[in-house]
PDB file of N, CA and C in Angstrom:
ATOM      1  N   UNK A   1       0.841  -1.191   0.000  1.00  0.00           N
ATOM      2  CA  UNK A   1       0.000   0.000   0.000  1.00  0.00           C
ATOM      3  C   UNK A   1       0.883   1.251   0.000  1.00  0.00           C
ATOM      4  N   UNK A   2       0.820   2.341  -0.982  1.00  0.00           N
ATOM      5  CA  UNK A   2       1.180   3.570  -0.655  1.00  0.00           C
ATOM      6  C   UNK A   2       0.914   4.281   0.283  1.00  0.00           C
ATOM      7  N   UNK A   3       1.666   5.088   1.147  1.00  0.00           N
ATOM      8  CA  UNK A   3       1.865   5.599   2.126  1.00  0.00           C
ATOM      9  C   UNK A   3       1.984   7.224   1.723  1.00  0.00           C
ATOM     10  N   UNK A   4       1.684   8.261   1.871  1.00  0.00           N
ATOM     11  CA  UNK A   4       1.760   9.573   1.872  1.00  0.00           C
ATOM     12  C   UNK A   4       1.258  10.211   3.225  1.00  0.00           C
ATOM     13  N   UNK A   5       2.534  11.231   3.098  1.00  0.00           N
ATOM     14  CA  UNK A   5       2.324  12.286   4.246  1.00  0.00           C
ATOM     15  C   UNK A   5       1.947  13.426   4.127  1.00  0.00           C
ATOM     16  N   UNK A   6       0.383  14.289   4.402  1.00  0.00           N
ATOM     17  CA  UNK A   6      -0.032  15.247   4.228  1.00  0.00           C
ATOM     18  C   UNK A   6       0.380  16.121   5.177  1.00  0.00           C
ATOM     19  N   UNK A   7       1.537  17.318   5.173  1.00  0.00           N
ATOM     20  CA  UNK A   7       1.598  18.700   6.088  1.00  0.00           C
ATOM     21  C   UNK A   7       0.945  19.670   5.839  1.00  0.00           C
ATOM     22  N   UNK A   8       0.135  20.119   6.367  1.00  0.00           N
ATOM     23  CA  UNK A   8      -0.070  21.441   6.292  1.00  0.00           C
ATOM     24  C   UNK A   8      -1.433  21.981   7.384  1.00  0.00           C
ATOM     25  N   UNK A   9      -1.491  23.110   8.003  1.00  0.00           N
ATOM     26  CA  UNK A   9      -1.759  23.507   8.996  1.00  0.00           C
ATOM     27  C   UNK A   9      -3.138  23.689   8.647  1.00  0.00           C
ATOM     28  N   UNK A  10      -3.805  23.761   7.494  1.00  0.00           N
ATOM     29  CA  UNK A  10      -5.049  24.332   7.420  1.00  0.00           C
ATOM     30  C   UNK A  10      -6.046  22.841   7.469  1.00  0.00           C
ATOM     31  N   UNK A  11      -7.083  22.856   8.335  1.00  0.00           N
ATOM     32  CA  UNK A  11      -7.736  21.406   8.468  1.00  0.00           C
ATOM     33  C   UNK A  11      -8.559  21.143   7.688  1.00  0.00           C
ATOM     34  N   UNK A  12      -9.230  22.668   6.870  1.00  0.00           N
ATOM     35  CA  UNK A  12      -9.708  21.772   5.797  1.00  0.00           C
ATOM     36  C   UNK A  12      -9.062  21.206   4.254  1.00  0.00           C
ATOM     37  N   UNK A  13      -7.867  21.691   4.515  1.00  0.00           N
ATOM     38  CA  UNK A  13      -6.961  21.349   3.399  1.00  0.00           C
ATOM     39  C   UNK A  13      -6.878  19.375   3.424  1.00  0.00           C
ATOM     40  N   UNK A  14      -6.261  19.370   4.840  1.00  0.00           N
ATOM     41  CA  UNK A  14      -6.289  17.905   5.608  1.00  0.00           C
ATOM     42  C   UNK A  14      -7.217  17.413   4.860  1.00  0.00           C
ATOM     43  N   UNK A  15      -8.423  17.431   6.015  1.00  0.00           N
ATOM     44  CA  UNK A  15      -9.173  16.656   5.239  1.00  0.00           C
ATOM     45  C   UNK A  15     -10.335  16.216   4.143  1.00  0.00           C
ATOM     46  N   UNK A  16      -9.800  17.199   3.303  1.00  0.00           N
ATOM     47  CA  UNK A  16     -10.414  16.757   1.440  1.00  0.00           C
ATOM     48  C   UNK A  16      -8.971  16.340   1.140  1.00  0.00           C
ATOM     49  N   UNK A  17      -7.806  16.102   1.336  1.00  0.00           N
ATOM     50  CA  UNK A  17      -6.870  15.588   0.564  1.00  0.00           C
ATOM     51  C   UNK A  17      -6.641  14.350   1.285  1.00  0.00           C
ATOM     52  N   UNK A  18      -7.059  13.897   2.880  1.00  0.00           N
ATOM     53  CA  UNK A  18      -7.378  12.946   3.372  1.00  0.00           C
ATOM     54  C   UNK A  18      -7.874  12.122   2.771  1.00  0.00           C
ATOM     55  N   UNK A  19      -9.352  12.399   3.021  1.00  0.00           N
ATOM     56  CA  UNK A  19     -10.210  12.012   2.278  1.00  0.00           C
ATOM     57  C   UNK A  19      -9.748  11.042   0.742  1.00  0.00           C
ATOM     58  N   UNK A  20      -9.522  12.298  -0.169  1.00  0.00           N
ATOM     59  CA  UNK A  20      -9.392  12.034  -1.576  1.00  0.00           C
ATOM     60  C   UNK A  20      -8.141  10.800  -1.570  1.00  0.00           C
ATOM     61  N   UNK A  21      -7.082  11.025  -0.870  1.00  0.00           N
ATOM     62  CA  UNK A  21      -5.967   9.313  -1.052  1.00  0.00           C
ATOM     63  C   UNK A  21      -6.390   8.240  -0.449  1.00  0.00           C
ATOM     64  N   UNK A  22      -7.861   8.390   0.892  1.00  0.00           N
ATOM     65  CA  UNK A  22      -7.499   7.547   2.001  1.00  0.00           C
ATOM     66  C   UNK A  22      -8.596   6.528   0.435  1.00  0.00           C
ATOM     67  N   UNK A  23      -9.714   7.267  -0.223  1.00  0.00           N
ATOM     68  CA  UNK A  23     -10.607   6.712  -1.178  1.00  0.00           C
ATOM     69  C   UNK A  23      -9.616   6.038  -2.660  1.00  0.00           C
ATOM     70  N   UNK A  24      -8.694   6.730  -2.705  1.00  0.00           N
ATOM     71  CA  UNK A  24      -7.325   5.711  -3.836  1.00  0.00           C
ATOM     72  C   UNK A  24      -6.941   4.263  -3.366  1.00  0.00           C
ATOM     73  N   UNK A  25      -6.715   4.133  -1.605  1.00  0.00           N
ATOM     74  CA  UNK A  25      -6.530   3.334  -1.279  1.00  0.00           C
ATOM     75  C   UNK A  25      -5.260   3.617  -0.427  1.00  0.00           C
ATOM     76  N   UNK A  26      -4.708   4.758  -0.462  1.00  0.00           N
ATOM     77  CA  UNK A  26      -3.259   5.544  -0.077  1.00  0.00           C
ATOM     78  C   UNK A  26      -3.508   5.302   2.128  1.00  0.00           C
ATOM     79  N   UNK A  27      -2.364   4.700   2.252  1.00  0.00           N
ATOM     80  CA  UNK A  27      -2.429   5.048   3.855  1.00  0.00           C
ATOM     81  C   UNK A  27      -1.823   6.469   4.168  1.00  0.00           C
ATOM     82  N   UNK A  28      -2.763   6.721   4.681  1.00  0.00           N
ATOM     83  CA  UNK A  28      -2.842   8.730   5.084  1.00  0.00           C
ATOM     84  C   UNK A  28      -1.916   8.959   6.382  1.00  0.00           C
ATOM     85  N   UNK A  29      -0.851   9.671   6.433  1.00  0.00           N
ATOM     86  CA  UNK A  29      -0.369  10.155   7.418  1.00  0.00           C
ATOM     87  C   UNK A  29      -0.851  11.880   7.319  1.00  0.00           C
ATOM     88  N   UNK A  30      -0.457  12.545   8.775  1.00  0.00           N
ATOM     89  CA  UNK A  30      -1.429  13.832   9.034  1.00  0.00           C
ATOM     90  C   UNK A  30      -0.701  14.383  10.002  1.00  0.00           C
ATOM     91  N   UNK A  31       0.454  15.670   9.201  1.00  0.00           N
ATOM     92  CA  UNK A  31       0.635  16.226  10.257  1.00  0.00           C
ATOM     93  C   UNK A  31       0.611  17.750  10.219  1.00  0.00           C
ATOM     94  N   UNK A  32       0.609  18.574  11.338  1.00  0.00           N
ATOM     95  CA  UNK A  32      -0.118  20.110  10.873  1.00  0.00           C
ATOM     96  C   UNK A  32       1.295  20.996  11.113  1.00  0.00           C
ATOM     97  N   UNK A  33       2.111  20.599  11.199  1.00  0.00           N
ATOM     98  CA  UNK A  33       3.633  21.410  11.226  1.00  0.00           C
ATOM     99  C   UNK A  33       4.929  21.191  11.101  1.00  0.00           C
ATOM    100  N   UNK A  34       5.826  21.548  10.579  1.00  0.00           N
ATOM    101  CA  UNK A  34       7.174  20.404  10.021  1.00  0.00           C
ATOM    102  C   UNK A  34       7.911  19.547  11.282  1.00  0.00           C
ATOM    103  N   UNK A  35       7.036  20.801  12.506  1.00  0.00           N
ATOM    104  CA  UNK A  35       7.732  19.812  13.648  1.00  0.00           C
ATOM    105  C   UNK A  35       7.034  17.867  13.919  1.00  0.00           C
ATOM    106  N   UNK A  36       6.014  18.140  13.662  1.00  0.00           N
ATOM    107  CA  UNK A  36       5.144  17.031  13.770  1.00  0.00           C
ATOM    108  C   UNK A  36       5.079  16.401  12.406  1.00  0.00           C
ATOM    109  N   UNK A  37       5.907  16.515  11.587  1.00  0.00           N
ATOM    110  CA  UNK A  37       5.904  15.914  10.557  1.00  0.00           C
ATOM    111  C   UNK A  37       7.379  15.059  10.789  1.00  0.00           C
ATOM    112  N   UNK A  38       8.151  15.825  11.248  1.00  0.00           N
ATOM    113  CA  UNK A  38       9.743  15.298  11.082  1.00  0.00           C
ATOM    114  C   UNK A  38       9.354  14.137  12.238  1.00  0.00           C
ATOM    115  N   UNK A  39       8.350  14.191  13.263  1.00  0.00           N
ATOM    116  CA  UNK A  39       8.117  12.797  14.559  1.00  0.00           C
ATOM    117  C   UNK A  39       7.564  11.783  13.429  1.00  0.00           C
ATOM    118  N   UNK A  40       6.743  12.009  12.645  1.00  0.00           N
ATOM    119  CA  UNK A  40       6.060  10.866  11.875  1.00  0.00           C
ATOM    120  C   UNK A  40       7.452  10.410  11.562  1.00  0.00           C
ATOM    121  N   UNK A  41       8.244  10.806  10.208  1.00  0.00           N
ATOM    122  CA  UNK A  41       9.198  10.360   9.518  1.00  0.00           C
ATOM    123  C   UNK A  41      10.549   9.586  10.105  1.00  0.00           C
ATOM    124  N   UNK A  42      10.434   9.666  11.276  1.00  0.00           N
ATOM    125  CA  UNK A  42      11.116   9.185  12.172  1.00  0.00           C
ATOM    126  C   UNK A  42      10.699   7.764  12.199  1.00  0.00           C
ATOM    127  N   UNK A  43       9.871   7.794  12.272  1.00  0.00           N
ATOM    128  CA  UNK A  43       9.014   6.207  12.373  1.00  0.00           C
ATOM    129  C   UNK A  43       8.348   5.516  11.140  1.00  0.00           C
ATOM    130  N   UNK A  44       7.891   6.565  10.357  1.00  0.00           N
ATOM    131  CA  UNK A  44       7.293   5.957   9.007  1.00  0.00           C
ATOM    132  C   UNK A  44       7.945   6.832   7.855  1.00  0.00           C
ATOM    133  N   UNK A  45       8.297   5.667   6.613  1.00  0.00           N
ATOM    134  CA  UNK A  45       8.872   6.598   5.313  1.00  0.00           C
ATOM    135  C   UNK A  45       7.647   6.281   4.616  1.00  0.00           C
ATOM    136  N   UNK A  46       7.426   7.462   4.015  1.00  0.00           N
ATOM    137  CA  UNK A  46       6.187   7.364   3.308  1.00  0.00           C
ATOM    138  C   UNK A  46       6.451   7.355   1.774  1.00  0.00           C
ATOM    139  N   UNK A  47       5.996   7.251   0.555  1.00  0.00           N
ATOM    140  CA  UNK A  47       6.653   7.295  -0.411  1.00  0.00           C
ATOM    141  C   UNK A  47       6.328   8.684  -1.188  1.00  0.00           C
ATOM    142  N   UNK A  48       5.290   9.576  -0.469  1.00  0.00           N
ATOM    143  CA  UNK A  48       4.940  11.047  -0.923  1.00  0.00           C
ATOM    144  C   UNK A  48       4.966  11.757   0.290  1.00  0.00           C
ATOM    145  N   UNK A  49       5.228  13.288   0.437  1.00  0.00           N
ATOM    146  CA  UNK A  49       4.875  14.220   1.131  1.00  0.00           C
ATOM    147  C   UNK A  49       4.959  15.238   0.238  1.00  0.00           C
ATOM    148  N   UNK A  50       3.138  15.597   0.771  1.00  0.00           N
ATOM    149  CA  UNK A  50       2.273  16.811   0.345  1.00  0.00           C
ATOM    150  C   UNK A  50       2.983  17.930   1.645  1.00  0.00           C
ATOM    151  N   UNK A  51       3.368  18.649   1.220  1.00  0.00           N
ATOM    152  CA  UNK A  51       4.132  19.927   1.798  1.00  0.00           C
ATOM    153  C   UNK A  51       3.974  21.393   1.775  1.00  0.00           C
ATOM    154  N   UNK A  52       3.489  21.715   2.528  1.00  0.00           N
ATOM    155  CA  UNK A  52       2.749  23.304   2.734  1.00  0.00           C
ATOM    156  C   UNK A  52       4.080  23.863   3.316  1.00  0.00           C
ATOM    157  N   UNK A  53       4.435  25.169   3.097  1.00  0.00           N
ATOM    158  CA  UNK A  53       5.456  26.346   3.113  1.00  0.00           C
ATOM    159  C   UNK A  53       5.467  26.495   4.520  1.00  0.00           C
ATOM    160  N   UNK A  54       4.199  27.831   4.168  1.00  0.00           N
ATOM    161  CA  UNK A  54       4.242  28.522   5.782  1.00  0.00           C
ATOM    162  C   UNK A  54       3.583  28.092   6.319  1.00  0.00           C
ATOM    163  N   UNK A  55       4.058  27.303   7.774  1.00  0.00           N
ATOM    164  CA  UNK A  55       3.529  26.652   8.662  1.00  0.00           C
ATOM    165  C   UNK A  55       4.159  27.406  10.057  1.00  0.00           C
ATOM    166  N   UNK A  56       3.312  27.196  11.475  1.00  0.00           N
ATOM    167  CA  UNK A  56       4.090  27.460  12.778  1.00  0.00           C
ATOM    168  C   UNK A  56       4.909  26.730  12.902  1.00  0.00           C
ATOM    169  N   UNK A  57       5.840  27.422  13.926  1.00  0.00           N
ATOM    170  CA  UNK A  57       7.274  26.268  14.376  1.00  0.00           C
ATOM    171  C   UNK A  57       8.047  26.063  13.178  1.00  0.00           C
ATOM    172  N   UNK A  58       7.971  25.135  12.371  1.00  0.00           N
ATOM    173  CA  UNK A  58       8.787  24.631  11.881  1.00  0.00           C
ATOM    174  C   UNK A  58       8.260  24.727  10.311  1.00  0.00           C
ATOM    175  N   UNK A  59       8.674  25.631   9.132  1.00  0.00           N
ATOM    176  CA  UNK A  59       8.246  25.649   8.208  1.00  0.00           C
ATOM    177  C   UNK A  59       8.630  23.927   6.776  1.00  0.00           C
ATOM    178  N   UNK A  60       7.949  24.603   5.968  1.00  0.00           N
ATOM    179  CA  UNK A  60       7.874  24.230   5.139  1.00  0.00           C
ATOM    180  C   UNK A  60       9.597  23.520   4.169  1.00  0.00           C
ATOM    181  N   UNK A  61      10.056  24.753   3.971  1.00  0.00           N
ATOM    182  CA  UNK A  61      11.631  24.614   3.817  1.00  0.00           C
ATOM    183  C   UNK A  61      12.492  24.035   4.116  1.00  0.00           C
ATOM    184  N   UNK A  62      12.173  24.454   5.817  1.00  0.00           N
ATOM    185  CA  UNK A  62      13.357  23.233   6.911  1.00  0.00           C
ATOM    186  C   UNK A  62      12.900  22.440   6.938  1.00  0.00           C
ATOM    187  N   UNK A  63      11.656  22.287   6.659  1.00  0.00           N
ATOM    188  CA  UNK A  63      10.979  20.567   6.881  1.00  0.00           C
ATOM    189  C   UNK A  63      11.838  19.738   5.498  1.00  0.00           C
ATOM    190  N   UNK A  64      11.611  20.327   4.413  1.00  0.00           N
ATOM    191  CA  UNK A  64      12.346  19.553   2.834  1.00  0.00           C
ATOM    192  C   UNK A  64      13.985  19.620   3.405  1.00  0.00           C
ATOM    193  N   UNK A  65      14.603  20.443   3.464  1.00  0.00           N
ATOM    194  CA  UNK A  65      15.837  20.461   3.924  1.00  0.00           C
ATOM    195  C   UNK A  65      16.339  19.091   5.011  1.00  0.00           C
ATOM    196  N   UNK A  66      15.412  19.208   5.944  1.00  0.00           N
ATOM    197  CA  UNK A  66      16.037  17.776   7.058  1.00  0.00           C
ATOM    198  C   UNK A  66      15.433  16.713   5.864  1.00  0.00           C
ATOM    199  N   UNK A  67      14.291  15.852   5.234  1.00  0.00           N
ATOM    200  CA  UNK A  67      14.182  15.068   4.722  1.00  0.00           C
ATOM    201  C   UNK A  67      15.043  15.031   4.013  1.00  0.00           C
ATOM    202  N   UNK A  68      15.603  16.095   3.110  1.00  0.00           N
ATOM    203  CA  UNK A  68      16.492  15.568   1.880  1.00  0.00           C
ATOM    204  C   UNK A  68      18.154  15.244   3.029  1.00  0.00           C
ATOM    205  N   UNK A  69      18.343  15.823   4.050  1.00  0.00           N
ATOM    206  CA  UNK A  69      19.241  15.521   4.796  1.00  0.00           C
ATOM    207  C   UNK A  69      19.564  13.961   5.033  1.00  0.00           C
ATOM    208  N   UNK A  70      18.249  13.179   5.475  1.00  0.00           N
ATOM    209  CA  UNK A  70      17.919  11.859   6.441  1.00  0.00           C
ATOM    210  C   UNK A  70      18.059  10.866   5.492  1.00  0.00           C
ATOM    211  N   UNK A  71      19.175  10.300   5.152  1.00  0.00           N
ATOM    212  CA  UNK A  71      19.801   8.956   4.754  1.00  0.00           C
ATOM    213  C   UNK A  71      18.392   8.164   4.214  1.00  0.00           C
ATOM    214  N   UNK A  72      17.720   7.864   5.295  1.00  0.00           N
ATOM    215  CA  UNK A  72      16.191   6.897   4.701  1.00  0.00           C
ATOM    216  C   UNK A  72      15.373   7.972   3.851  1.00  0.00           C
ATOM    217  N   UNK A  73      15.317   8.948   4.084  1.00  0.00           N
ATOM    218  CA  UNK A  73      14.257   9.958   3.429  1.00  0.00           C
ATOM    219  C   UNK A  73      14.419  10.286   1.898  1.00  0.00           C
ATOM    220  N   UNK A  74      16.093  10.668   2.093  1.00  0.00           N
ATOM    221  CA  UNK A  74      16.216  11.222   0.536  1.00  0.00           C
ATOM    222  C   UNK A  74      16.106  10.538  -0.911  1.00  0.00           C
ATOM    223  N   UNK A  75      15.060   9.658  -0.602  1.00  0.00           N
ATOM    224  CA  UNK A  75      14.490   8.825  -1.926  1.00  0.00           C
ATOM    225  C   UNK A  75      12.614   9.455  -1.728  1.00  0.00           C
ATOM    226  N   UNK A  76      12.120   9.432  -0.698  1.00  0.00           N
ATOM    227  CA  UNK A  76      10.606   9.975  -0.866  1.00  0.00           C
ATOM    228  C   UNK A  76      10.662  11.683  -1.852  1.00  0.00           C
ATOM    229  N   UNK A  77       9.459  11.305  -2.440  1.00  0.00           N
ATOM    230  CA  UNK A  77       8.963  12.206  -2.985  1.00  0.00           C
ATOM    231  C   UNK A  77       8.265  13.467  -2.582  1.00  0.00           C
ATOM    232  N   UNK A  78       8.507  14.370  -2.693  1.00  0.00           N
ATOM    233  CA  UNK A  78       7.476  15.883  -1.785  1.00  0.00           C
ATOM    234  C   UNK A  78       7.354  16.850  -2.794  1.00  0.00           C
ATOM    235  N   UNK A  79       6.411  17.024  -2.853  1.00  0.00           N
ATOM    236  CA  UNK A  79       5.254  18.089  -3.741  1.00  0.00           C
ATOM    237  C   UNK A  79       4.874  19.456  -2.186  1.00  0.00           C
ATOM    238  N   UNK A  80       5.851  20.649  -2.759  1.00  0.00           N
ATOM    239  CA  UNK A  80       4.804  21.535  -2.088  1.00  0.00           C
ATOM    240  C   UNK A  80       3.758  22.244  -2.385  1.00  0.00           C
ATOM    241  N   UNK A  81       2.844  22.296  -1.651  1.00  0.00           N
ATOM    242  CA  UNK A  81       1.787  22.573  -1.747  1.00  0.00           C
ATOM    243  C   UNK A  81       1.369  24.279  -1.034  1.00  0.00           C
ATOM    244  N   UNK A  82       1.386  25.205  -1.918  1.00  0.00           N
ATOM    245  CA  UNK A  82       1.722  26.183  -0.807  1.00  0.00           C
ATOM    246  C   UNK A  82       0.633  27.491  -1.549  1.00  0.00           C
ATOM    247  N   UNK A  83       0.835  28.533  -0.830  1.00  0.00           N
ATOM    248  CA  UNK A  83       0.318  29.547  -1.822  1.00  0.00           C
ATOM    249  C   UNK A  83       1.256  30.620  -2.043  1.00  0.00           C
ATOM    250  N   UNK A  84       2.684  30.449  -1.751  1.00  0.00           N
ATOM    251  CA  UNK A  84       3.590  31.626  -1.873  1.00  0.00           C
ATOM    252  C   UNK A  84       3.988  31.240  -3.386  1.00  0.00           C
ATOM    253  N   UNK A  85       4.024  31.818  -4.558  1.00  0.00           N
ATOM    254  CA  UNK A  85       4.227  31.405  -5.939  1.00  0.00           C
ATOM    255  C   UNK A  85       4.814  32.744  -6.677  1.00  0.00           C
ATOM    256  N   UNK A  86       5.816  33.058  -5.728  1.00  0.00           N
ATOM    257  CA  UNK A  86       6.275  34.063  -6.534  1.00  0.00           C
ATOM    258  C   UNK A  86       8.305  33.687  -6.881  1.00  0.00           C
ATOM    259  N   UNK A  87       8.283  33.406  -8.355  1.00  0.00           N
ATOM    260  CA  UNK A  87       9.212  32.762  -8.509  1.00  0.00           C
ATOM    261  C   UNK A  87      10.341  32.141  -8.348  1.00  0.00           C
ATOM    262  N   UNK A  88      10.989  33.039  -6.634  1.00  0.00           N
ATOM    263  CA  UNK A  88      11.753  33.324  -5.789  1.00  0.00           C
ATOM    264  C   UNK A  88      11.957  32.096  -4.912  1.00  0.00           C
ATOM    265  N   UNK A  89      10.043  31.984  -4.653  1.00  0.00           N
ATOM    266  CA  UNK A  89       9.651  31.016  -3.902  1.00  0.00           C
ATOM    267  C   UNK A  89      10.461  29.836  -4.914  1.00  0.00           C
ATOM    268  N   UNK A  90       9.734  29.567  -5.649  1.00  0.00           N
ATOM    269  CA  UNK A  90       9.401  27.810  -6.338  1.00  0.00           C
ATOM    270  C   UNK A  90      11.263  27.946  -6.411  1.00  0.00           C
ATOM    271  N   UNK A  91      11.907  28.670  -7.250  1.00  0.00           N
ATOM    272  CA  UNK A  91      13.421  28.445  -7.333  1.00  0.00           C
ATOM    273  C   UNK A  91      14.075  27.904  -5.963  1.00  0.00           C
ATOM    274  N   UNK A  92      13.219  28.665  -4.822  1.00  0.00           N
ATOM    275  CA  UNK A  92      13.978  27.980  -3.575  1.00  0.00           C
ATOM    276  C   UNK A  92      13.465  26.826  -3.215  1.00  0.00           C
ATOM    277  N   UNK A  93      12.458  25.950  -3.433  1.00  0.00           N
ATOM    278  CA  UNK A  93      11.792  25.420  -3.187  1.00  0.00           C
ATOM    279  C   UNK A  93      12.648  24.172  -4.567  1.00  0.00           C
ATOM    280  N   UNK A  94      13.054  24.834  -5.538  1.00  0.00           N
ATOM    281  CA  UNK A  94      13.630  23.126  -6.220  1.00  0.00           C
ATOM    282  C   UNK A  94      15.154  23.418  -6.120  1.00  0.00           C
ATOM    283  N   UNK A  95      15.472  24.416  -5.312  1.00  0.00           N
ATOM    284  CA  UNK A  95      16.983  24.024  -4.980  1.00  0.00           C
ATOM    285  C   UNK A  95      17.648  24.197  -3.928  1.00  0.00           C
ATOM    286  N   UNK A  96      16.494  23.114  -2.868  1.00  0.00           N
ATOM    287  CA  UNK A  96      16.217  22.619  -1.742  1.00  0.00           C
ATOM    288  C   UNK A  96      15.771  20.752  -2.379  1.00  0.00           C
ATOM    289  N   UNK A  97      15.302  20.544  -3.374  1.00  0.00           N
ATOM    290  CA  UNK A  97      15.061  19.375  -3.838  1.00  0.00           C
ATOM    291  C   UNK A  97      13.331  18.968  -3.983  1.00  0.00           C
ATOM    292  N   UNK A  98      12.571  19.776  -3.975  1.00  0.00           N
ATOM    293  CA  UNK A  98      11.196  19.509  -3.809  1.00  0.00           C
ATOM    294  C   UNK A  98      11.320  18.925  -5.493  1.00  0.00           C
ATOM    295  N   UNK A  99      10.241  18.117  -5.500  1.00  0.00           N
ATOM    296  CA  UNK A  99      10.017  17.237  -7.026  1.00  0.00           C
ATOM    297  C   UNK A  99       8.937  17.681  -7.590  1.00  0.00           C
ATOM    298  N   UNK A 100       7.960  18.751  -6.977  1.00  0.00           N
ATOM    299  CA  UNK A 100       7.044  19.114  -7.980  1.00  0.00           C
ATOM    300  C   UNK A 100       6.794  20.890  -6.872  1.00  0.00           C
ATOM    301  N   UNK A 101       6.298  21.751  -7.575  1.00  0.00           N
ATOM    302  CA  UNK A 101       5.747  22.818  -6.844  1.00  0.00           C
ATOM    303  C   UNK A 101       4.243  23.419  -7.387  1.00  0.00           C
ATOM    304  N   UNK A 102       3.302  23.283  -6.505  1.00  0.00           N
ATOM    305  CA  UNK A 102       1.990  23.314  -6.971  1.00  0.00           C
ATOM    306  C   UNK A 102       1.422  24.363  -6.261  1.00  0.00           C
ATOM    307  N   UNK A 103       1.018  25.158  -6.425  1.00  0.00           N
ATOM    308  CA  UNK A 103       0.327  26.202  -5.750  1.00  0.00           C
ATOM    309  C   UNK A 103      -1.353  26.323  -5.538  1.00  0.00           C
ATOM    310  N   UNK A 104      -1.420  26.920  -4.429  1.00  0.00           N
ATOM    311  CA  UNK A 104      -2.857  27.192  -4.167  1.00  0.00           C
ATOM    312  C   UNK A 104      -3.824  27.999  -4.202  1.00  0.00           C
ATOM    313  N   UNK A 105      -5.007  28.280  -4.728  1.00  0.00           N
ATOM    314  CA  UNK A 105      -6.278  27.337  -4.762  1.00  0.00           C
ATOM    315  C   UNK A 105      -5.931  25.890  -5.571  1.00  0.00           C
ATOM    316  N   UNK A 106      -6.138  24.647  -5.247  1.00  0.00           N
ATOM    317  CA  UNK A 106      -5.821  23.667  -6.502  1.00  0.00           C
ATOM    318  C   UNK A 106      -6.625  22.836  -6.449  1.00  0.00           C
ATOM    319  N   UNK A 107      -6.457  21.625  -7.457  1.00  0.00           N
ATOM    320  CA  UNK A 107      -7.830  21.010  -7.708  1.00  0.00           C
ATOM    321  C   UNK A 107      -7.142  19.567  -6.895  1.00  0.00           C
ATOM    322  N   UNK A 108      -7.832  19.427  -5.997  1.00  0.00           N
ATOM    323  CA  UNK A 108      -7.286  17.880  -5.450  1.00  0.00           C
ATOM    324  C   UNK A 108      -7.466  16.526  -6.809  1.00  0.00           C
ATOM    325  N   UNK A 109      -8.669  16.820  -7.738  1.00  0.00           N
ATOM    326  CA  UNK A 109      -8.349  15.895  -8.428  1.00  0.00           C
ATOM    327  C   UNK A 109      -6.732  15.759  -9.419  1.00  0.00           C
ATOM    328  N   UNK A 110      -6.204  16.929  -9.620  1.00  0.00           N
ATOM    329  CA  UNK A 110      -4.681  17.109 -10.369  1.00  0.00           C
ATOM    330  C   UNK A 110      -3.966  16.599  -9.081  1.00  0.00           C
ATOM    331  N   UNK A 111      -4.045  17.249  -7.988  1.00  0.00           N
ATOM    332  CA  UNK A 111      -3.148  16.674  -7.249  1.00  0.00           C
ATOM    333  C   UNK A 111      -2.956  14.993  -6.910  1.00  0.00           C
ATOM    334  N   UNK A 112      -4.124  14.354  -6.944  1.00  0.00           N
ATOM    335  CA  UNK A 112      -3.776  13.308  -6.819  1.00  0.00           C
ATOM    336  C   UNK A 112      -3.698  12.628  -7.965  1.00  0.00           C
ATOM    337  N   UNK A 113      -4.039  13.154  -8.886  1.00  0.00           N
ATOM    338  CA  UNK A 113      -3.202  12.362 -10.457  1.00  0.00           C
ATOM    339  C   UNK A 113      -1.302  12.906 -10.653  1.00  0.00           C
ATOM    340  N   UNK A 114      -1.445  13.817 -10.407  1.00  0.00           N
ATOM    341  CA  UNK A 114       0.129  14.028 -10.269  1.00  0.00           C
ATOM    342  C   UNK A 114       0.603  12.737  -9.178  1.00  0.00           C
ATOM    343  N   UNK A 115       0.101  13.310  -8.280  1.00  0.00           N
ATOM    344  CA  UNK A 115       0.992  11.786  -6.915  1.00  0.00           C
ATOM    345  C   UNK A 115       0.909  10.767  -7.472  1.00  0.00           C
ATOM    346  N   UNK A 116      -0.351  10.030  -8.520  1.00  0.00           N
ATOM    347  CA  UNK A 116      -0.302   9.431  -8.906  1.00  0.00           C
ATOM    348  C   UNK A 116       0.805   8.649  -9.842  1.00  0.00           C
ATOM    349  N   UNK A 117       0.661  10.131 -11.185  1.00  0.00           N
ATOM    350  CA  UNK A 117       2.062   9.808 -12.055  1.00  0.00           C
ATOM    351  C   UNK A 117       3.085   9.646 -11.465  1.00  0.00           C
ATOM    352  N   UNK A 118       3.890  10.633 -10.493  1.00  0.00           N
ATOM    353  CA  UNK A 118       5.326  10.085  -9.828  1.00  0.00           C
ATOM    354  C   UNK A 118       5.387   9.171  -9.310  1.00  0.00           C
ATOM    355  N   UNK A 119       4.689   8.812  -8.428  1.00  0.00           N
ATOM    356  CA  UNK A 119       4.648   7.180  -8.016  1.00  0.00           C
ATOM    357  C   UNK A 119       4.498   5.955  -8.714  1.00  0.00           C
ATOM    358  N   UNK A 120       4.168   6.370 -10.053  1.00  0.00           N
ATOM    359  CA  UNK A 120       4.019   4.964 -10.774  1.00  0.00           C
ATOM    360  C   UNK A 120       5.163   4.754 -11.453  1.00  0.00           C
TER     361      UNK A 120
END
């Protein structure tokens, strides 16, 4: 079973993108800040993380930065998911290593056909 990790602080973001993988068949991880994301990854590698920017505590950035750091991690995939899209952003955002940059308002059905395509 695929495994993906959804970050991001806003709950209804959670759960319609919950929702929408837990109905693919995807086991849903759920966490609302990079601090509580980096405790999951500790324990579970997931083979996606959905990745929101600005978050409390612990953003978005440093969150991609320690994964691409962590020996087990730097093979998962992370798509951020954010609404900062000003070109500055996404450049820092793929040279930090993010594999896709998607911005927000978005259509969860693209998003999960994208997760889809990279994972297959």
């Amino acid at each position: 079973m695929r495994k993906i990790l959804i970050v991001d602080d806003e709950p209804n973001i959670v759960m319609t993108l919950e929702y929408a993988f837990k109905k693919k068949g995807y086991e849903v991880f759920i966490a609302r800040d990079g601090s509580e994301a980096m405790e999951i990854l500790k324990h579970n590698v997931p083979d996606m993380v959905l990745l929101d920017i600005m978050m409390p505590q612990v953003d978005g950035y440093q969150t991609l930065e320690w994964i691409r750091e962590n020996e087990e991690l730097k093979n998962v995939k992370v798509i951020f998911l954010t609404a900062k899209n000003k070109s500055t952003d996404v450049e820092k955002g793929m040279n930090l290593g993010v594999n896709k940059y998607m911005t927000k308002p978005f259509s969860v059905k693209k998003i999960v056909n994208e997760v889809t395509e990279m994972l297959a």
